[in-house]
PDB file of N, CA and C in Angstrom:
ATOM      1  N   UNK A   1       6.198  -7.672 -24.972  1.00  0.00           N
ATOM      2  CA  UNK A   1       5.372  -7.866 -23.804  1.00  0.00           C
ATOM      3  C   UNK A   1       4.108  -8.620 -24.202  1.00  0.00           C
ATOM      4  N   UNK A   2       4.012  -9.763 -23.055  1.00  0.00           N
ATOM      5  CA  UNK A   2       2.766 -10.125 -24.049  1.00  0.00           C
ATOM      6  C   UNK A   2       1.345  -9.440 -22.755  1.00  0.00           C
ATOM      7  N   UNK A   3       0.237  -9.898 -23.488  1.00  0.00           N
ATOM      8  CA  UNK A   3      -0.916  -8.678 -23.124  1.00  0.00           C
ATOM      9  C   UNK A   3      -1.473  -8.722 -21.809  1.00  0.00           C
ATOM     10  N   UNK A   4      -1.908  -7.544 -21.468  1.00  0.00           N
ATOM     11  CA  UNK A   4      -2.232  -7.923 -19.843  1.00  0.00           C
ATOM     12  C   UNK A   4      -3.367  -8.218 -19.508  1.00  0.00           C
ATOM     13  N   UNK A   5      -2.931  -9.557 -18.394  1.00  0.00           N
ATOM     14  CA  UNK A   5      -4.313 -10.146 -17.887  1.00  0.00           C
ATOM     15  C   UNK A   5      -5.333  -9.171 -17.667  1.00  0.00           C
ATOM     16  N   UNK A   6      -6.749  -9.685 -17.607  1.00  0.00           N
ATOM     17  CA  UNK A   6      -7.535  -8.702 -17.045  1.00  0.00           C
ATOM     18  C   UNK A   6      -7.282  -8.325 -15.811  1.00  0.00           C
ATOM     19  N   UNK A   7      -6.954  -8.927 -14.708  1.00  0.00           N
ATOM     20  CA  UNK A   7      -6.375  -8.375 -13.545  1.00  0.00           C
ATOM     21  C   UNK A   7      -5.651  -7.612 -13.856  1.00  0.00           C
ATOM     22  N   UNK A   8      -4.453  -7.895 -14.608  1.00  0.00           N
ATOM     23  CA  UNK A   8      -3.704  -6.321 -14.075  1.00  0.00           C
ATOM     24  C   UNK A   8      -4.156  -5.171 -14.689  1.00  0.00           C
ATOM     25  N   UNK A   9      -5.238  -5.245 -16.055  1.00  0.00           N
ATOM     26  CA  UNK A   9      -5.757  -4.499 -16.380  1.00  0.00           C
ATOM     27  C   UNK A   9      -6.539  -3.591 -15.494  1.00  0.00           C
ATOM     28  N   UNK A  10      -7.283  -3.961 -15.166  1.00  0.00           N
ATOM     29  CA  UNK A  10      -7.869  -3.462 -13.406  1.00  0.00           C
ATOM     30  C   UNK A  10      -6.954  -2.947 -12.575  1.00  0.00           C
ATOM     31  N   UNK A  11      -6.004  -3.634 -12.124  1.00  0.00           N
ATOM     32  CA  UNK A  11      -5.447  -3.407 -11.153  1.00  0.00           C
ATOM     33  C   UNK A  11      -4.247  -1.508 -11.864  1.00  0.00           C
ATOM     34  N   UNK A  12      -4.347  -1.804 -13.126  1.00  0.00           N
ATOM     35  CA  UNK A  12      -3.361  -0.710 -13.751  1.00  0.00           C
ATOM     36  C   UNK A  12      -4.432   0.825 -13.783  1.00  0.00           C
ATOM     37  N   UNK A  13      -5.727   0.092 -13.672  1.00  0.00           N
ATOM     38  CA  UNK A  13      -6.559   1.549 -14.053  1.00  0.00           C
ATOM     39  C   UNK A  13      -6.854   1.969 -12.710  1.00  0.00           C
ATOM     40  N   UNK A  14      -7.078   1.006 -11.311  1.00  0.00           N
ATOM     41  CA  UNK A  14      -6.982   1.459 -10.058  1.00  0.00           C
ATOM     42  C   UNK A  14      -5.915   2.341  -9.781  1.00  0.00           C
ATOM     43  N   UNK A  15      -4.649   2.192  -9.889  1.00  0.00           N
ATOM     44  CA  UNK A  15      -3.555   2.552  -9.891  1.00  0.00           C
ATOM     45  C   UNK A  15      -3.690   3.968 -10.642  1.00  0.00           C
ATOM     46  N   UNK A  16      -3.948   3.712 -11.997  1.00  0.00           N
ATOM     47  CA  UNK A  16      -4.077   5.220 -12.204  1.00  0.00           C
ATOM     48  C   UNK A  16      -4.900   6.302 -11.906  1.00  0.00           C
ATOM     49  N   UNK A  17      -6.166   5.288 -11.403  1.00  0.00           N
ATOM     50  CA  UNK A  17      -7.101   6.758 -10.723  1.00  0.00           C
ATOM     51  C   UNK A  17      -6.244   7.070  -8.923  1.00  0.00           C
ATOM     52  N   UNK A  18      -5.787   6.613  -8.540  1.00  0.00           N
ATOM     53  CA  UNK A  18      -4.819   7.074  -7.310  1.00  0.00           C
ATOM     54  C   UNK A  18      -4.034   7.847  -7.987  1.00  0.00           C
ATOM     55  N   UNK A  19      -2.986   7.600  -9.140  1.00  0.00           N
ATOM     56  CA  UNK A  19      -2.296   8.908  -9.431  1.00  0.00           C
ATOM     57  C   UNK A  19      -2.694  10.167  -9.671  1.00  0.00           C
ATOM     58  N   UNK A  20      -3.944  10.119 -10.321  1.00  0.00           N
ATOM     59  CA  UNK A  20      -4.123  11.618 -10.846  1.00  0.00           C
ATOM     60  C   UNK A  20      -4.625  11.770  -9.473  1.00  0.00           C
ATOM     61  N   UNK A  21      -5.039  11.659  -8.318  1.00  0.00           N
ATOM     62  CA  UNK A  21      -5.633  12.152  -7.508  1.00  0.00           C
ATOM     63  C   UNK A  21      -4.735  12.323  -6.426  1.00  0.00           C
ATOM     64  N   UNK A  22      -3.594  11.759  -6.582  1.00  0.00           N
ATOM     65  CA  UNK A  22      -2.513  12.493  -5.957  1.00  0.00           C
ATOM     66  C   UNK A  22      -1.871  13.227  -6.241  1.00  0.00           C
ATOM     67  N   UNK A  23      -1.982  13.520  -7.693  1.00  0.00           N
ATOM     68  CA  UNK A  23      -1.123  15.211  -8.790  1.00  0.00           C
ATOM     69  C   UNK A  23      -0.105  14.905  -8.695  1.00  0.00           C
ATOM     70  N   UNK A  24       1.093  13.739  -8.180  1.00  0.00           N
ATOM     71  CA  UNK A  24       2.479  13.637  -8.241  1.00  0.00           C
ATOM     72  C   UNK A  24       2.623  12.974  -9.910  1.00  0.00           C
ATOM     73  N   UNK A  25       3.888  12.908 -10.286  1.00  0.00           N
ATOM     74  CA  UNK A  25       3.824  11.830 -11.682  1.00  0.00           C
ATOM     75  C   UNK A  25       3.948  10.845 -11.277  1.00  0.00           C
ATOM     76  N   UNK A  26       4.215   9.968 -12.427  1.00  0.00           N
ATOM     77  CA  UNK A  26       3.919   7.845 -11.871  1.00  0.00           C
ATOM     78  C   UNK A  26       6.092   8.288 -11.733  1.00  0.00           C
ATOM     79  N   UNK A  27       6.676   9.225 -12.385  1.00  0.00           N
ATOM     80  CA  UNK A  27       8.191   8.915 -12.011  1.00  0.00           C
ATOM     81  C   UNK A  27       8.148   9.485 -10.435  1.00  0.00           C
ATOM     82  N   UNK A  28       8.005  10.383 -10.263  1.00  0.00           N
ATOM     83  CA  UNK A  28       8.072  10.932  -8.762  1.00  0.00           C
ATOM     84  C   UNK A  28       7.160   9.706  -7.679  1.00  0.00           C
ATOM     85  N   UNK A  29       6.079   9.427  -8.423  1.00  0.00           N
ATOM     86  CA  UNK A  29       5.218   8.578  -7.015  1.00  0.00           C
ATOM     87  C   UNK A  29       6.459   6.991  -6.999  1.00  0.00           C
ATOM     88  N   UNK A  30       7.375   6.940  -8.150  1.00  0.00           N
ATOM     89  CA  UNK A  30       8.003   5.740  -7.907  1.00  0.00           C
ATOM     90  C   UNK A  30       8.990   5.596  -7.223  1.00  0.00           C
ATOM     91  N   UNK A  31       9.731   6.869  -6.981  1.00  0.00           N
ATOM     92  CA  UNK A  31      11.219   7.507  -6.681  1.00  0.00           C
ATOM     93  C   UNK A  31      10.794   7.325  -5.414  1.00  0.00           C
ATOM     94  N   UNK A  32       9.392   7.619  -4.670  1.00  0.00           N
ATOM     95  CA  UNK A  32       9.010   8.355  -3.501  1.00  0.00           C
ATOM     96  C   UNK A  32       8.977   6.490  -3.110  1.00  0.00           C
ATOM     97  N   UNK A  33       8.336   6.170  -3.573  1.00  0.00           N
ATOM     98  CA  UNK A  33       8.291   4.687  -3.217  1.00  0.00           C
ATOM     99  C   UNK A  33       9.368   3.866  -3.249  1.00  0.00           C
ATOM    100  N   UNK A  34      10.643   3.982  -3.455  1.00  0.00           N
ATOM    101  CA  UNK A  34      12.195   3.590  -3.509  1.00  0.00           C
ATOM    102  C   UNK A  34      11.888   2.708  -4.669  1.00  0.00           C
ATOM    103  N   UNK A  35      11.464   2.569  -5.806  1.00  0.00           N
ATOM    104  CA  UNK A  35      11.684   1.812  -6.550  1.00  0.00           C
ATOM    105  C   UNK A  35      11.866   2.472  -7.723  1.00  0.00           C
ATOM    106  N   UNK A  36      12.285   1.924  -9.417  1.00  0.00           N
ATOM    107  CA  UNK A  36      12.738   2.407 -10.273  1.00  0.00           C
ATOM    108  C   UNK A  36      11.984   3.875 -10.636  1.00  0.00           C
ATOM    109  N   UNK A  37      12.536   4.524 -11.660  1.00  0.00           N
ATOM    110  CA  UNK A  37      11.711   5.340 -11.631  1.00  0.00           C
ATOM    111  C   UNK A  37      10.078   4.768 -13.375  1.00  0.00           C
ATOM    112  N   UNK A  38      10.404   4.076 -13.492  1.00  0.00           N
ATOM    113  CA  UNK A  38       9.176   3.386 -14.258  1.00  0.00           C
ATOM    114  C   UNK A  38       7.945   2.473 -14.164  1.00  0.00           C
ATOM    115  N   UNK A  39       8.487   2.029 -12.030  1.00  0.00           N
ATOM    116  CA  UNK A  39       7.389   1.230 -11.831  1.00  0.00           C
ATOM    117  C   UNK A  39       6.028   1.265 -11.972  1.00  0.00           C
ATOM    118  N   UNK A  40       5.480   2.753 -11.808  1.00  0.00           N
ATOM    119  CA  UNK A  40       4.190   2.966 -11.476  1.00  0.00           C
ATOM    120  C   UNK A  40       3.605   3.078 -12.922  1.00  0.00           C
ATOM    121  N   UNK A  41       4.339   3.614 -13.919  1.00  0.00           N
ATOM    122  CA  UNK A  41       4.085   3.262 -15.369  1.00  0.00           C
ATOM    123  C   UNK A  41       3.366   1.943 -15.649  1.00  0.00           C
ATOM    124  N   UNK A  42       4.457   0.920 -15.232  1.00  0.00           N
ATOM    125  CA  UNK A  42       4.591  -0.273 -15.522  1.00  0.00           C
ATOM    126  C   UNK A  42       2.966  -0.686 -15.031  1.00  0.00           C
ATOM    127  N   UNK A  43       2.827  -0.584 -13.942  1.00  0.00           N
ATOM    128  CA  UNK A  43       1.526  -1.437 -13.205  1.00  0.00           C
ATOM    129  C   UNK A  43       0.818  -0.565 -14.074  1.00  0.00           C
ATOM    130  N   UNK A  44       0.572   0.714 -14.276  1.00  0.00           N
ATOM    131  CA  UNK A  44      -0.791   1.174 -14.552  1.00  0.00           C
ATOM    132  C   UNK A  44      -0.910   0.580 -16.418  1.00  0.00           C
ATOM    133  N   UNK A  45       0.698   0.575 -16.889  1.00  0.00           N
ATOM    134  CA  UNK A  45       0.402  -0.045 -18.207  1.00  0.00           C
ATOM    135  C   UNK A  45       0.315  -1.749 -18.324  1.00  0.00           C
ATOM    136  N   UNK A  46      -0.205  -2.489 -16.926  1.00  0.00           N
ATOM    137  CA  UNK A  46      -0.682  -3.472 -17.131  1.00  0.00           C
ATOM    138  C   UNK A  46       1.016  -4.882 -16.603  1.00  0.00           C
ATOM    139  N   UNK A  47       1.553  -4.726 -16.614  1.00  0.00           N
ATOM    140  CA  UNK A  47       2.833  -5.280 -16.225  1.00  0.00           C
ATOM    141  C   UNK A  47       2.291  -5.990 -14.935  1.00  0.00           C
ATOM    142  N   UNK A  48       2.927  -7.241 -14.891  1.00  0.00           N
ATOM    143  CA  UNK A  48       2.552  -8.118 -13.345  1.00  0.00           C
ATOM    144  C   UNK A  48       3.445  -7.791 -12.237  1.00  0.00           C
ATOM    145  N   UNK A  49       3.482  -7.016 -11.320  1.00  0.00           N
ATOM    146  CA  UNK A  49       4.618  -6.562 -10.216  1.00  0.00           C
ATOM    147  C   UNK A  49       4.945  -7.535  -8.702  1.00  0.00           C
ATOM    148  N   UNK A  50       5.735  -7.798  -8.224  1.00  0.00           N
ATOM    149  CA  UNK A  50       5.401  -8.602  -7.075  1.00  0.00           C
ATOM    150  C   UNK A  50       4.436  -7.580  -6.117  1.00  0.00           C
ATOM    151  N   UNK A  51       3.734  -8.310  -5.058  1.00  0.00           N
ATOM    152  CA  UNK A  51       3.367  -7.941  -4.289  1.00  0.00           C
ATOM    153  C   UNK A  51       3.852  -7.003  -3.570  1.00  0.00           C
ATOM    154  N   UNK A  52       5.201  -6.849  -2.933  1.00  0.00           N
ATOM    155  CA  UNK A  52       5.752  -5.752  -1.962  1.00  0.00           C
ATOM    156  C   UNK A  52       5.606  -4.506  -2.689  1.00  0.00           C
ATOM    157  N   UNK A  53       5.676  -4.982  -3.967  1.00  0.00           N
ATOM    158  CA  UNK A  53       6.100  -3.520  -4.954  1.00  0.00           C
ATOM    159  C   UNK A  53       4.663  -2.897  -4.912  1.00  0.00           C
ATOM    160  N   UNK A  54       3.840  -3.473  -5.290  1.00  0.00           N
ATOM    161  CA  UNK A  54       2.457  -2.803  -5.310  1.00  0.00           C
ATOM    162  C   UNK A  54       2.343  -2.501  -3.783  1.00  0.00           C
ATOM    163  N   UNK A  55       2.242  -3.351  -2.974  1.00  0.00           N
ATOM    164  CA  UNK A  55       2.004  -3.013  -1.549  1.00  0.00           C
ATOM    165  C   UNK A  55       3.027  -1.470  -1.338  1.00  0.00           C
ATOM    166  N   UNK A  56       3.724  -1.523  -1.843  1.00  0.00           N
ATOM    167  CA  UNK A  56       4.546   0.042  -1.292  1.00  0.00           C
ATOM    168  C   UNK A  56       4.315   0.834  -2.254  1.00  0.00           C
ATOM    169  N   UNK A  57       3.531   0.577  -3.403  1.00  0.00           N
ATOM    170  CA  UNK A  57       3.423   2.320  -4.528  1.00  0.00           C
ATOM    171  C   UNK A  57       1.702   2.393  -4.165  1.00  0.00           C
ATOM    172  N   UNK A  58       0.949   1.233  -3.349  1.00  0.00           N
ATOM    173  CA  UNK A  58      -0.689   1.760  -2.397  1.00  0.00           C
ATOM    174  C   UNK A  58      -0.047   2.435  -1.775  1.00  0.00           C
ATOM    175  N   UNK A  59       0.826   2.402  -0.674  1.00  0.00           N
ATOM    176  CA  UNK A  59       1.262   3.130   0.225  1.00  0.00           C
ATOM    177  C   UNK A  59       1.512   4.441   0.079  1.00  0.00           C
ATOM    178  N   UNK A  60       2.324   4.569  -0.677  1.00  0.00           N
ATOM    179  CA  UNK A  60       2.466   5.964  -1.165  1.00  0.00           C
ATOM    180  C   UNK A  60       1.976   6.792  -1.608  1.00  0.00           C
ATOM    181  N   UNK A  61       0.521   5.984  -2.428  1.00  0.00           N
ATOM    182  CA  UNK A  61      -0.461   6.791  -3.001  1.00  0.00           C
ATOM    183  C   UNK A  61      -1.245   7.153  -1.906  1.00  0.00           C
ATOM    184  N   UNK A  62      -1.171   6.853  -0.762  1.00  0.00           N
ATOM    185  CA  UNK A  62      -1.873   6.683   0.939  1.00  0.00           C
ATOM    186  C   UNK A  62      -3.484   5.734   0.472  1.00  0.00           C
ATOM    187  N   UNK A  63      -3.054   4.937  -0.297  1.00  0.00           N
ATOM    188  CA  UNK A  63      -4.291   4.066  -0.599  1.00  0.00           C
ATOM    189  C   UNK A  63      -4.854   3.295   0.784  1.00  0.00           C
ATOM    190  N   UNK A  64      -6.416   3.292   0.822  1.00  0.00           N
ATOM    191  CA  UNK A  64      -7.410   2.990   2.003  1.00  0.00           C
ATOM    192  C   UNK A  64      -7.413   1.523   1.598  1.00  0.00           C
ATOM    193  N   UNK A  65      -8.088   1.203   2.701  1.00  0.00           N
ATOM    194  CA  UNK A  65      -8.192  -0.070   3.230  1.00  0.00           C
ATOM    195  C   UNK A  65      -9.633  -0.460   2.056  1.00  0.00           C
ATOM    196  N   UNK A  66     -10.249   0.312   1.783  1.00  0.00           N
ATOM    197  CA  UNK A  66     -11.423  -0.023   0.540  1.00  0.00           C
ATOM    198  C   UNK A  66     -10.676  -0.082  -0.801  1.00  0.00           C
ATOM    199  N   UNK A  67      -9.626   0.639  -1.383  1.00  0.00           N
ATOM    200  CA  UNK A  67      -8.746   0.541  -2.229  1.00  0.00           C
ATOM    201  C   UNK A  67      -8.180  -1.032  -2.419  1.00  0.00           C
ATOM    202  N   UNK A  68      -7.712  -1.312  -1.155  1.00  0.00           N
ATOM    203  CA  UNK A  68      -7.091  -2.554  -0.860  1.00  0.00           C
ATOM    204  C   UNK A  68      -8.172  -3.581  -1.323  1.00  0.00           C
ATOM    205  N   UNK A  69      -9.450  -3.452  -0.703  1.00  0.00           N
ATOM    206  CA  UNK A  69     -10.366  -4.741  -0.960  1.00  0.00           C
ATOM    207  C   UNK A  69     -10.847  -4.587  -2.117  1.00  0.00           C
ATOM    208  N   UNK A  70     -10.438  -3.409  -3.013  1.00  0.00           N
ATOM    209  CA  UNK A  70     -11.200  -3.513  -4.038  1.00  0.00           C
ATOM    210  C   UNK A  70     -10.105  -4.361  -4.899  1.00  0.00           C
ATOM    211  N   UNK A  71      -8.595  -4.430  -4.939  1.00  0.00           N
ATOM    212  CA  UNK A  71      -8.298  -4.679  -5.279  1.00  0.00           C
ATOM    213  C   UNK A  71      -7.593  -6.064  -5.566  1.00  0.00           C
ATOM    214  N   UNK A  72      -8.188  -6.850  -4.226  1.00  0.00           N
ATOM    215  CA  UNK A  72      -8.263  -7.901  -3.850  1.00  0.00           C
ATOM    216  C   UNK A  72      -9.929  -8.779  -4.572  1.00  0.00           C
ATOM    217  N   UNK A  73     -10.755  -8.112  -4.667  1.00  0.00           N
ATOM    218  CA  UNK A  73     -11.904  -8.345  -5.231  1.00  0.00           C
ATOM    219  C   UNK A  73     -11.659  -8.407  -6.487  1.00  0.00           C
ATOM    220  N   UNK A  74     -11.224  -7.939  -7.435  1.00  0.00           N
ATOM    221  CA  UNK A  74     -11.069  -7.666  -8.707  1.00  0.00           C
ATOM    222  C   UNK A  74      -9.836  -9.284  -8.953  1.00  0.00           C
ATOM    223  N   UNK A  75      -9.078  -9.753  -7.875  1.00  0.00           N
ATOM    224  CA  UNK A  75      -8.071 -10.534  -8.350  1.00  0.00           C
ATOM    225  C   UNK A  75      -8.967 -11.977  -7.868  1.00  0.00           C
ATOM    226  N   UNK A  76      -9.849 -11.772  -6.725  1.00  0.00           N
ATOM    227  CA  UNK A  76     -10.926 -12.964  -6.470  1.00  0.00           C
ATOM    228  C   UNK A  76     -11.522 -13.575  -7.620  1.00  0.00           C
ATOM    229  N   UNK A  77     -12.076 -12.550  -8.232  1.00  0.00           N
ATOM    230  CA  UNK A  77     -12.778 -12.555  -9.691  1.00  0.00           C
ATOM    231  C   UNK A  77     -12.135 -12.918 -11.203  1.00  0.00           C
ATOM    232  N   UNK A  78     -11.526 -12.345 -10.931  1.00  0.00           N
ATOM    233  CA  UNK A  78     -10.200 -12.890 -11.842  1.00  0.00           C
ATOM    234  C   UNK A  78     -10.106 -14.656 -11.807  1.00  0.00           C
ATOM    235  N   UNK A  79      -9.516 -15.031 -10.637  1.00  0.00           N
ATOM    236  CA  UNK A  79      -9.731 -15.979 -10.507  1.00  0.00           C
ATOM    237  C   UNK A  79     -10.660 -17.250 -10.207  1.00  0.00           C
ATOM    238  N   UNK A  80     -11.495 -16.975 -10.333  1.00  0.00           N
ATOM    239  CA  UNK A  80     -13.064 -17.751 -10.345  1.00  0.00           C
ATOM    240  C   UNK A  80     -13.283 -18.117 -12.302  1.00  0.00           C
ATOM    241  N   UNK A  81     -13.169 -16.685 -12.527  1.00  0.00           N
ATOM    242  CA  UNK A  81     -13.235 -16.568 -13.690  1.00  0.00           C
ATOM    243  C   UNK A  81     -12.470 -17.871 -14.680  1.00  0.00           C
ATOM    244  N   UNK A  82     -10.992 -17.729 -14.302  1.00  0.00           N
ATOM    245  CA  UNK A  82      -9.761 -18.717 -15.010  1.00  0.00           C
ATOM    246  C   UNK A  82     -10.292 -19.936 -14.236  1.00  0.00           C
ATOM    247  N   UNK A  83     -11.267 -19.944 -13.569  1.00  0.00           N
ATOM    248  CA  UNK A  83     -11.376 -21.686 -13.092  1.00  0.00           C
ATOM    249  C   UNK A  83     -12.116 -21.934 -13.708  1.00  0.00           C
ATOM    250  N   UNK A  84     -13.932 -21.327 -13.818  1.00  0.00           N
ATOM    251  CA  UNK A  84     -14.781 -21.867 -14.392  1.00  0.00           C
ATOM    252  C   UNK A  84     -14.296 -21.510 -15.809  1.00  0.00           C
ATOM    253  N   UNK A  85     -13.478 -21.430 -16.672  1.00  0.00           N
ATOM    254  CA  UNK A  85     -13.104 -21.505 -17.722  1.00  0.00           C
ATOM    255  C   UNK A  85     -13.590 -20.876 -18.809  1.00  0.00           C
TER     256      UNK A  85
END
């Protein structure tokens, strides 16, 4: 694997403060979300996921609409960042 962007770095530690604060595991919050049972691993250990996939393991975590912009902010930045070089 090679190393994860700072975005998904972010985006993997968002992810994990929703898990512990939902007390389910990342296998159960993935099962619950119809996808493998390693996805939520995956994002919080930094892995690039498509969009639907993340859009449905927020969901499940019942992630807010501030969750959402934060996590949209963090990928804004990201990218500003990779422009000004």
């Amino acid at each position: 694997m090679t190393d994860p962007t700072p975005f998904n770095r972010l985006l993997g530690e968002r992810v994990r403060r929703l898990v512990e604060k939902d007390g389910r595991s990342m296998e159960a919050i993935s099962l619950a979300a119809g996808m493998g049972p390693h996805t939520v691993s995956r994002i919080v250990h930094g892995h690039a996921v498509k969009v639907e996939t993340l859009l449905a393991v927020m969901y499940e975590l019942d992630a807010g609409p501030s969750d959402l912009e934060g996590v949209y902010a963090d990928f804004a930045e990201h990218r500003k960042e990779r422009a000004d070089g």
